[in-house]
Protein backbone atom coordinates (compact mmCIF):
# COMPACT_ATOMS: atom_id res chain seq x y z
CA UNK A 1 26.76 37.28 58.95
CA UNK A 2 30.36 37.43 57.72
CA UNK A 3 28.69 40.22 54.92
CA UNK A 4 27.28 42.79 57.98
CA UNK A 5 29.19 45.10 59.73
CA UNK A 6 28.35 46.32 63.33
CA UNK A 7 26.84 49.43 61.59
CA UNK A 8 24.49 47.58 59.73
CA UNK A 9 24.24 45.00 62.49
CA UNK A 10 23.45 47.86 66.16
CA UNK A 11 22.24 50.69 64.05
CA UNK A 12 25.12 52.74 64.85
CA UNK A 13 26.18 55.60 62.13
CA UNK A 14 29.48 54.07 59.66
CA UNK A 15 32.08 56.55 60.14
CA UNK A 16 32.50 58.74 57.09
CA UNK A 17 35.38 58.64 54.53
CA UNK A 18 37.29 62.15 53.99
CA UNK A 19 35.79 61.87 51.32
CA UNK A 20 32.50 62.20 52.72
CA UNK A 21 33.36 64.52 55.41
CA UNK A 22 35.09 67.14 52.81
CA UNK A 23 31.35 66.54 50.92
CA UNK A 24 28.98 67.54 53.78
CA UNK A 25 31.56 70.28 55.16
CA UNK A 26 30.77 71.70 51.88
CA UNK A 27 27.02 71.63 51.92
CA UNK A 28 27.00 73.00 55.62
CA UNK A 29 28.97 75.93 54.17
CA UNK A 30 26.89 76.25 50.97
CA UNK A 31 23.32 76.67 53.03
CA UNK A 32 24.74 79.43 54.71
CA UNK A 33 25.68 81.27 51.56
CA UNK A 34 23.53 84.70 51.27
CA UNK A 35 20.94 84.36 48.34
CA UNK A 36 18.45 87.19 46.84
CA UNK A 37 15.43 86.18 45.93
CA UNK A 38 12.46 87.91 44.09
CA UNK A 39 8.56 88.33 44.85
CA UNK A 40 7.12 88.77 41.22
CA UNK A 41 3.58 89.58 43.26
CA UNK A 42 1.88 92.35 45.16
CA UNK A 43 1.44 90.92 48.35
CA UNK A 44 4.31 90.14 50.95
CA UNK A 45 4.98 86.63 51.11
CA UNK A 46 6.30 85.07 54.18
CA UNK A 47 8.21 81.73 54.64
CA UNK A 48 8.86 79.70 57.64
CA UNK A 49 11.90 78.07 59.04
CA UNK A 50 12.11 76.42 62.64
CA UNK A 51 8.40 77.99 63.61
CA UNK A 52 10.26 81.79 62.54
CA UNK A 53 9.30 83.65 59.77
CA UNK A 54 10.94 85.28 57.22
CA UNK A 55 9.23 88.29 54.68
CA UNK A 56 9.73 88.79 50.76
CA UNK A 57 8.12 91.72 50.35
CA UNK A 58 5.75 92.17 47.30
CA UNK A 59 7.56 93.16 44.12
CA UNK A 60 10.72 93.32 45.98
CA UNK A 61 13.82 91.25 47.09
CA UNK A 62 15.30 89.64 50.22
CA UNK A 63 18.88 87.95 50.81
CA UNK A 64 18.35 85.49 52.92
CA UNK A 65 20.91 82.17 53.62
CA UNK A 66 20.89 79.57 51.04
CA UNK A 67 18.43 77.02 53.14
CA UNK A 68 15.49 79.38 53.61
CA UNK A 69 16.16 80.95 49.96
CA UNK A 70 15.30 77.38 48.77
CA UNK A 71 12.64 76.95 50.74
CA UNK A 72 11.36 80.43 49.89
CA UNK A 73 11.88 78.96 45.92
CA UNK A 74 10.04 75.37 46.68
CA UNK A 75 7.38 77.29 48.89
CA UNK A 76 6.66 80.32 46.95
CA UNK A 77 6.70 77.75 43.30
CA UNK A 78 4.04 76.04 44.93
CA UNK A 79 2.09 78.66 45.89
CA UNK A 80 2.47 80.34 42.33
CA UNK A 81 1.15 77.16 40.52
CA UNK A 82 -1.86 76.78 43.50
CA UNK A 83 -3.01 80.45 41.98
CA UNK A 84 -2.52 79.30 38.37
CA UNK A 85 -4.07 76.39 38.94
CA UNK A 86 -7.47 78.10 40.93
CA UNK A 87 -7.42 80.61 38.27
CA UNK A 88 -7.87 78.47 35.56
CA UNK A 89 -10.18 76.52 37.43
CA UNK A 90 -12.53 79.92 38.10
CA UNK A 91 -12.34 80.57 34.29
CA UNK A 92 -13.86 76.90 33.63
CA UNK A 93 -16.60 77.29 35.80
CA UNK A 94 -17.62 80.45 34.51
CA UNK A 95 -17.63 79.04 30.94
CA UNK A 96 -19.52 76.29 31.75
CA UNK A 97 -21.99 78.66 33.83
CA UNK A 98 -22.35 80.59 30.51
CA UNK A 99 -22.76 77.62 28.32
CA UNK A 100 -26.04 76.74 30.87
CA UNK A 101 -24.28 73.54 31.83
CA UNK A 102 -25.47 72.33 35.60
CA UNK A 103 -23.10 72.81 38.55
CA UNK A 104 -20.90 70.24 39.49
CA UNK A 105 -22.25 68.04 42.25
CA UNK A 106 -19.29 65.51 43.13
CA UNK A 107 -15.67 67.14 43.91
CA UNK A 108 -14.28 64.30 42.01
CA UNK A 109 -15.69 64.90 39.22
CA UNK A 110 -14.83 68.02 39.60
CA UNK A 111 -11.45 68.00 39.97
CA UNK A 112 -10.82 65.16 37.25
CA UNK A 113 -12.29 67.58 34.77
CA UNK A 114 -10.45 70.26 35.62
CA UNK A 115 -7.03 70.11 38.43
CA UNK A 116 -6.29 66.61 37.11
CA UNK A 117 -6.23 67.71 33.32
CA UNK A 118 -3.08 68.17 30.91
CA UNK A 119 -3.79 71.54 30.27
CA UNK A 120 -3.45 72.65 34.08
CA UNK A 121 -0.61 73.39 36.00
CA UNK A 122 1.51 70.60 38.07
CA UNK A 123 3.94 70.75 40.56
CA UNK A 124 6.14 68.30 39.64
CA UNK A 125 6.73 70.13 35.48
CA UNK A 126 9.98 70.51 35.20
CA UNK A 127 10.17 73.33 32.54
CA UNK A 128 7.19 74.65 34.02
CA UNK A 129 9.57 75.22 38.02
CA UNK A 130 12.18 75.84 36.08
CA UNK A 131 10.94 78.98 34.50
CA UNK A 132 9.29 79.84 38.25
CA UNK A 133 12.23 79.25 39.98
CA UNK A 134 14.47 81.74 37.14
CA UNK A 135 12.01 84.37 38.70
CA UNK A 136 12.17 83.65 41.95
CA UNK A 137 16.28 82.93 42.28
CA UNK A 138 18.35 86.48 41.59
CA UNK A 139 21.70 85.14 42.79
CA UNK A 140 24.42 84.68 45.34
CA UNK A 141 25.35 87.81 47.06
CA UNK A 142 28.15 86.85 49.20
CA UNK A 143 29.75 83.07 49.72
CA UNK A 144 30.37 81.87 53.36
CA UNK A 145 33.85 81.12 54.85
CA UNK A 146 35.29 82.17 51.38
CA UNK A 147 37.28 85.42 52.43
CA UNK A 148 40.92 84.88 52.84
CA UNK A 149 42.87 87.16 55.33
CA UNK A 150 45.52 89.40 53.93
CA UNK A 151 48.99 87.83 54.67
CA UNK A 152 51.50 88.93 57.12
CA UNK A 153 54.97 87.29 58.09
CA UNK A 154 54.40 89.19 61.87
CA UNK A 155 50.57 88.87 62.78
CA UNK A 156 52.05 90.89 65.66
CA UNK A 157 53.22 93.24 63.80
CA UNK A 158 52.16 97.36 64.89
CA UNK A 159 51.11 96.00 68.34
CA UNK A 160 52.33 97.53 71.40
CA UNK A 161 54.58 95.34 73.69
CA UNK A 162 53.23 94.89 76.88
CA UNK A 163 55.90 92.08 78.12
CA UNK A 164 57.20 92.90 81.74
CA UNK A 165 60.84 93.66 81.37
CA UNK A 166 61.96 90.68 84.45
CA UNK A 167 59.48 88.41 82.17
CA UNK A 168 61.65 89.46 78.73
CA UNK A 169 65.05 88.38 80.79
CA UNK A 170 63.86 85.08 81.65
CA UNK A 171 62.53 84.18 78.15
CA UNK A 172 66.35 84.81 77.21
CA UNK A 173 67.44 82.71 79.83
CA UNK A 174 65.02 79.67 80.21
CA UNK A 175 67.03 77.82 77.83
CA UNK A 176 70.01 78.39 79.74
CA UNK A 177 71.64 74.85 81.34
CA UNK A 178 74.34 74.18 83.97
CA UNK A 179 76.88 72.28 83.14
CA UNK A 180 77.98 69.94 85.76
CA UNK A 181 79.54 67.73 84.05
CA UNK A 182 82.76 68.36 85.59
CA UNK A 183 81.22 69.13 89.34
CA UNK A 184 81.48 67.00 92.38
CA UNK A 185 77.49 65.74 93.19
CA UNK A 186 77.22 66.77 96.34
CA UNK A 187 78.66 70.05 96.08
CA UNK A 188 76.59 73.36 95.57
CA UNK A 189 78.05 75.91 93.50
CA UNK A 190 76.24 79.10 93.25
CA UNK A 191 77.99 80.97 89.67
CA UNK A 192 77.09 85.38 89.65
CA UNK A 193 75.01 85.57 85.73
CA UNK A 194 76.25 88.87 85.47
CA UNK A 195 79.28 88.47 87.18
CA UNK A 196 80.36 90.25 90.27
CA UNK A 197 76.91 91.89 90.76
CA UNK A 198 77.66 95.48 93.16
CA UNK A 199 74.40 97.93 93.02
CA UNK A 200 76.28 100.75 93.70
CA UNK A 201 78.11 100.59 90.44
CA UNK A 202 75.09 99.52 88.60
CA UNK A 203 72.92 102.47 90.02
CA UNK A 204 75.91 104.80 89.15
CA UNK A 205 76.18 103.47 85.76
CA UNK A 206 72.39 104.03 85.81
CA UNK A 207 72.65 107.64 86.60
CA UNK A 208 75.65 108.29 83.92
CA UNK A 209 73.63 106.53 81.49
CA UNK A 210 70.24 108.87 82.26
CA UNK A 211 72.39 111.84 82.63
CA UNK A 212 73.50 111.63 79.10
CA UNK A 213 70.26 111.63 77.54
């Protein structure tokens, strides 16, 4: 008991290391990479992803994200080596049709003689999918979250200030403290910011100042 963990012990998911996270915050980012693929046949091939569908078209390319370009690979590998397969089946048949041998009458038979055999195509042959899959696989086009922004010390900088002038004044003066150090407690005080404040010599000053321009 001293061995299991509460993990292990209420089916509840271990947390993972940063190691771990950094690992699958890489895959997540790698599916949605944008891959082409090719279709080396005539006829459109469509694969499926979350009941949608998705079209290589015949003898053409497609750039699709990373997780339905490998399922277009595994899918469209499969269905290459199906045709291979049938093909050489077909051309057994008719041999054996021109030799005058009888017609098979037991699948199993069948298909031990001919699907099961060495000389016919597998799915799981390595060199054979990896050949397939050089067809199939063009490249990356373009590499998710991997553009980097151009720099700038001011990421401000060429935009038009919209600040209210009142709101400009009191950011300059929100860090401003009264010192009361020296002040009785229960006295009030009230100290001018600007000084002696008298709008008739401000708007004058006001009107010199326009008058000049």
């Amino acid at each position: 008991m001293d061995e299991m963990d509460a993990p292990n012990v209420f089916g509840v998911q271990k947390p993972r290391t940063p190691r771990d996270e950094a690992w699958h915050r890489e895959m997540a980012r790698r599916s949605l990479d944008i891959v082409r693929v090719k279709n080396p046949d005539k006829e459109d091939f469509f694969v499926e992803w979350d009941h949608r569908f998705h079209r290589v078209p015949g003898l053409g390319t497609a750039d699709l994200p990373r997780y339905i370009a490998t399922t277009y690979c595994r899918d469209k590998a499969t269905d290459i080596i199906n045709k291979m397969a049938q093909k050489l089946h077909d051309d057994f048949i008719e041999a054996r049709r021109k030799k005058g041998l009888p017609e098979y009458t037991d699948k199993n038979v069948e298909n031990n003689e001919t699907y099961m055999t060495q000389t016919f195509p597998k799915g799981n042959d390595r060199e054979l999918l990896t050949k397939i899959y050089g067809q199939l696989w063009v490249g990356i086009v373009s590499e998710f979250g991997k553009d980097q922004p151009v720099m700038n010390n001011n990421p401000r900088a060429g935009e038009v200030d919209l600040t209210p002038l009142e709101q400009k004044i009191l950011m300059d003066l929100e860090n401003r403290r009264v010192d009361i150090a020296d002040e009785p407690q229960s006295e009030v005080k009230e100290e001018p910011i600007f000084g002696t404040f008298n709008k008739e010599e401000i708007l004058e000053e006001v009107v010199k100042k326009n008058g000049k321009k």
